[in-house]
Protein backbone atom coordinates (compact mmCIF):
# COMPACT_ATOMS: atom_id res chain seq x y z
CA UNK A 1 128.92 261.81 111.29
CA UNK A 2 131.83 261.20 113.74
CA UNK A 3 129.63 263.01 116.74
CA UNK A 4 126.23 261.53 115.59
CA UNK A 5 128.31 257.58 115.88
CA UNK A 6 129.04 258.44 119.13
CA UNK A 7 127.29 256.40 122.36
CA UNK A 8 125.53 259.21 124.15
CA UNK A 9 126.10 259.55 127.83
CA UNK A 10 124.01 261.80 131.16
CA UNK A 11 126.64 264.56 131.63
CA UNK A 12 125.86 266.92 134.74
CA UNK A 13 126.62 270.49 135.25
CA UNK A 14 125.52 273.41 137.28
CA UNK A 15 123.75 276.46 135.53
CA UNK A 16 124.54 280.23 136.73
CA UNK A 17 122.10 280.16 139.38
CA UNK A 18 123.67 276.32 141.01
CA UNK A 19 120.96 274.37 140.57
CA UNK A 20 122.09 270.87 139.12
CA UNK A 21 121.31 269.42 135.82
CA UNK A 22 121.91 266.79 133.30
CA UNK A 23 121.79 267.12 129.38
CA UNK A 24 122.37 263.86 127.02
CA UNK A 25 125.54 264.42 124.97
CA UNK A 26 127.67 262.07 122.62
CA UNK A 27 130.47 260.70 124.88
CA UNK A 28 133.81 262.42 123.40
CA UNK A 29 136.16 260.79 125.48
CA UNK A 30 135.30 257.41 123.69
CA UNK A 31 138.37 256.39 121.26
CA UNK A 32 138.80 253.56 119.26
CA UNK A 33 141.89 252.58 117.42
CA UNK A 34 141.40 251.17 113.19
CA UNK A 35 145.10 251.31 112.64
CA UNK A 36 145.15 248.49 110.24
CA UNK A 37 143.92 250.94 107.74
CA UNK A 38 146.77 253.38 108.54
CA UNK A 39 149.87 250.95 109.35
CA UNK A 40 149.83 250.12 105.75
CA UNK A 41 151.01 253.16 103.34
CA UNK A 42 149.49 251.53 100.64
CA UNK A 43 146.48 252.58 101.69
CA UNK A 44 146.56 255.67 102.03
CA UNK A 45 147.17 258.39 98.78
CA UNK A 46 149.63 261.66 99.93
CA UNK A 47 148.68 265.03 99.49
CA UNK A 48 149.95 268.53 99.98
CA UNK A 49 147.34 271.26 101.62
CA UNK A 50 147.45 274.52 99.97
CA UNK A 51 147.19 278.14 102.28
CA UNK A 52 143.46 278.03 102.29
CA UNK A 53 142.05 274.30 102.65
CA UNK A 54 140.53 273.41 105.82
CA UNK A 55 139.88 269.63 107.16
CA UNK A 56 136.51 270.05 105.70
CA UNK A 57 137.51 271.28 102.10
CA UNK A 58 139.88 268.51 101.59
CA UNK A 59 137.52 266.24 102.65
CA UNK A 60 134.56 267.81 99.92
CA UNK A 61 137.30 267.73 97.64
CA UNK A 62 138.19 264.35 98.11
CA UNK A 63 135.52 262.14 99.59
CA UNK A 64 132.90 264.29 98.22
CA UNK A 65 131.50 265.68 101.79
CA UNK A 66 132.51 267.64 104.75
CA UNK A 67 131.39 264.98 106.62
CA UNK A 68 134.53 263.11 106.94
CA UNK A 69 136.35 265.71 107.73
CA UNK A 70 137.21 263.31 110.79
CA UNK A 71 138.59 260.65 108.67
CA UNK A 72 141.34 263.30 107.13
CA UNK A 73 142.29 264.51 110.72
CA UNK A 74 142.37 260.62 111.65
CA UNK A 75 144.39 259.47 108.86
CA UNK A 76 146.99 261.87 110.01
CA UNK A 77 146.82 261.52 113.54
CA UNK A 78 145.74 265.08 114.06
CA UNK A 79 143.67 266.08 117.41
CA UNK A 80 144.26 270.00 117.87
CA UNK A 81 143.71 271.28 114.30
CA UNK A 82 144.94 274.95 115.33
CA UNK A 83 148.64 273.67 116.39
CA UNK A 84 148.58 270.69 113.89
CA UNK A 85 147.31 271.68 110.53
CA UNK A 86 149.12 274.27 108.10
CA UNK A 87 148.31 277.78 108.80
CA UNK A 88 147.54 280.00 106.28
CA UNK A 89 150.08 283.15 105.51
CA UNK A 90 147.69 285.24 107.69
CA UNK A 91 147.16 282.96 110.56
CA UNK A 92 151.21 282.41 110.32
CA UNK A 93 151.86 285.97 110.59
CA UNK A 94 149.56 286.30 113.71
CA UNK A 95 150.59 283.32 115.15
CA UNK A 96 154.58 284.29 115.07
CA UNK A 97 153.57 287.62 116.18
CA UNK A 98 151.50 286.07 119.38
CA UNK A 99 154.33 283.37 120.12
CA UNK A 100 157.55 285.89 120.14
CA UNK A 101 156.13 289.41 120.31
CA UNK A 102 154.79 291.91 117.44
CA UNK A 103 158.28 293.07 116.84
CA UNK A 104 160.55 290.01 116.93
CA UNK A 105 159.83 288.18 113.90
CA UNK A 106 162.58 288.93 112.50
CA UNK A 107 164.92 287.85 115.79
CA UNK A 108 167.30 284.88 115.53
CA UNK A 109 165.47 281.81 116.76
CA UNK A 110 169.00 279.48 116.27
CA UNK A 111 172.14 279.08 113.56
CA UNK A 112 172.84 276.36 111.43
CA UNK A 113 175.47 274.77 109.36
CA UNK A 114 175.73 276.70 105.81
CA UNK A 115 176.91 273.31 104.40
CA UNK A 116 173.98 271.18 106.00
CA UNK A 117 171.22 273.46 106.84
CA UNK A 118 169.63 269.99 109.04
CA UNK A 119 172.36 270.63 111.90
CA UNK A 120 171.87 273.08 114.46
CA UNK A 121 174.81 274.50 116.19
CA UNK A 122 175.61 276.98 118.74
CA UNK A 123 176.47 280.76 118.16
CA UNK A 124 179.83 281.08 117.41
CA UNK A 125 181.41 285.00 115.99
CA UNK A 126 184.50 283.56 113.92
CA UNK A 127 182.52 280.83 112.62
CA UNK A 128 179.52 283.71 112.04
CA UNK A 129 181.95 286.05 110.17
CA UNK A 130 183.32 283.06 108.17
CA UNK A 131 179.95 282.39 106.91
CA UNK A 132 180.30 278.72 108.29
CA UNK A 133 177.00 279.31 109.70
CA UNK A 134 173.66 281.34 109.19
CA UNK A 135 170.63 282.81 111.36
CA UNK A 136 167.63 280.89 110.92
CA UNK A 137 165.19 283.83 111.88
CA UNK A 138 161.94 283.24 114.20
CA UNK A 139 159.79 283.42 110.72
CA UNK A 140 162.03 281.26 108.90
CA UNK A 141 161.78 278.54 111.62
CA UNK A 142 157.98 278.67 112.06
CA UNK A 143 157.46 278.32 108.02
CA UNK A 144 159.62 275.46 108.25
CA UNK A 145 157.72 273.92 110.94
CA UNK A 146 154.50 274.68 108.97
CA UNK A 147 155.37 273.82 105.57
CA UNK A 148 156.13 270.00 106.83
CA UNK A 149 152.62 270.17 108.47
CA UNK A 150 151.50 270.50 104.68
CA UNK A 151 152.29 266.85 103.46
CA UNK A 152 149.33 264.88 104.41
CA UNK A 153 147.71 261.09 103.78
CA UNK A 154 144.43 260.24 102.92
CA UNK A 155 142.77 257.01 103.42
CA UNK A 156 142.47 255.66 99.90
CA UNK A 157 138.50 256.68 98.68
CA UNK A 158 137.67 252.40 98.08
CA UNK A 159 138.47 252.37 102.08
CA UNK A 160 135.71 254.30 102.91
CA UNK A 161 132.71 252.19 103.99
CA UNK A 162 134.32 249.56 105.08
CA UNK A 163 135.95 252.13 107.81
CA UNK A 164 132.62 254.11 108.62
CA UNK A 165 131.00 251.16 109.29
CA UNK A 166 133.98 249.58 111.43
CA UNK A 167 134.18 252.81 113.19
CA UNK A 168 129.91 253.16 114.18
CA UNK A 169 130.82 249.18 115.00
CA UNK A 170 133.64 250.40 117.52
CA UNK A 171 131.98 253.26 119.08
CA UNK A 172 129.11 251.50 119.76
């Protein structure tokens, strides 16, 4: 539905061989703003992703079909699905392994505060011996960062139309 709203445009390109053409393609780089949905909390109903849910799951689950699968990543102001939705514990595992090596997961990625976990500090031995502050390890920092990616909004379900029919409106 979001693609198929879209005003088409004549994009050109050159095949293997050089010679030019043209094919008719929905114009991507359009973008149109609805925050007055979205500025309003009220409106929108919170919701935690489990390991396995996709964009187009919780929308099935929630709106009833895949098809606004846009609306959930729009709610949430989510453009790059693979950086900014939750991975699952085996796209974690790969994805820690890719960003600091197979073998450094367990590696010290910075200390904090024993007292107040929130503040980051710099190494320090006598402070490290005293137990006044801990290792936060490369895993432990990356499930952090991905378990806050889990907390999401939905636009409230009665919202619905009224915003599909704003956004063909918009696009247009």
């Amino acid at each position: 539905m979001y693609f198929k709203a879209l005003p088409k445009i004549i994009y050109p390109w050159k095949d293997k061989t050089g010679k030019q053409r043209q094919i008719v393609t929905p114009d991507i780089f359009r973008r149109v703003h609805i925050d007055k949905y979205f500025r309003n909390r009220l409106n929108l109903v919170a919701m935690y992703v489990s390991d396995a849910e996709t964009p187009e799951k919780v929308a099935y689950d929630y709106y009833g079909s895949a098809k606004y699968h846009w609306l959930v990543l729009l709610s949430n102001n989510i453009v790059n699905t693979i950086d900014e939705w939750p991975k699952g514990a085996n796209g974690l595992t790969d994805y820690i392994s890719d960003k600091y090596g197979s073998d450094n997961s367990s590696d010290v990625h910075h200390y904090v505060e024993t007292a107040d976990k929130s503040i980051i500090v710099d190494w320090d031995a006598t402070r490290l011996s005293n137990a006044e502050i801990e290792p936060v390890t490369n895993r432990q920092y990356e499930e952090d960062v991905n378990e806050t990616k889990r907390q999401i909004f939905l636009l409230d379900k009665i919202f619905l139309k009224d915003i599909v029919s704003q956004y063909k409106k918009l696009v247009k």
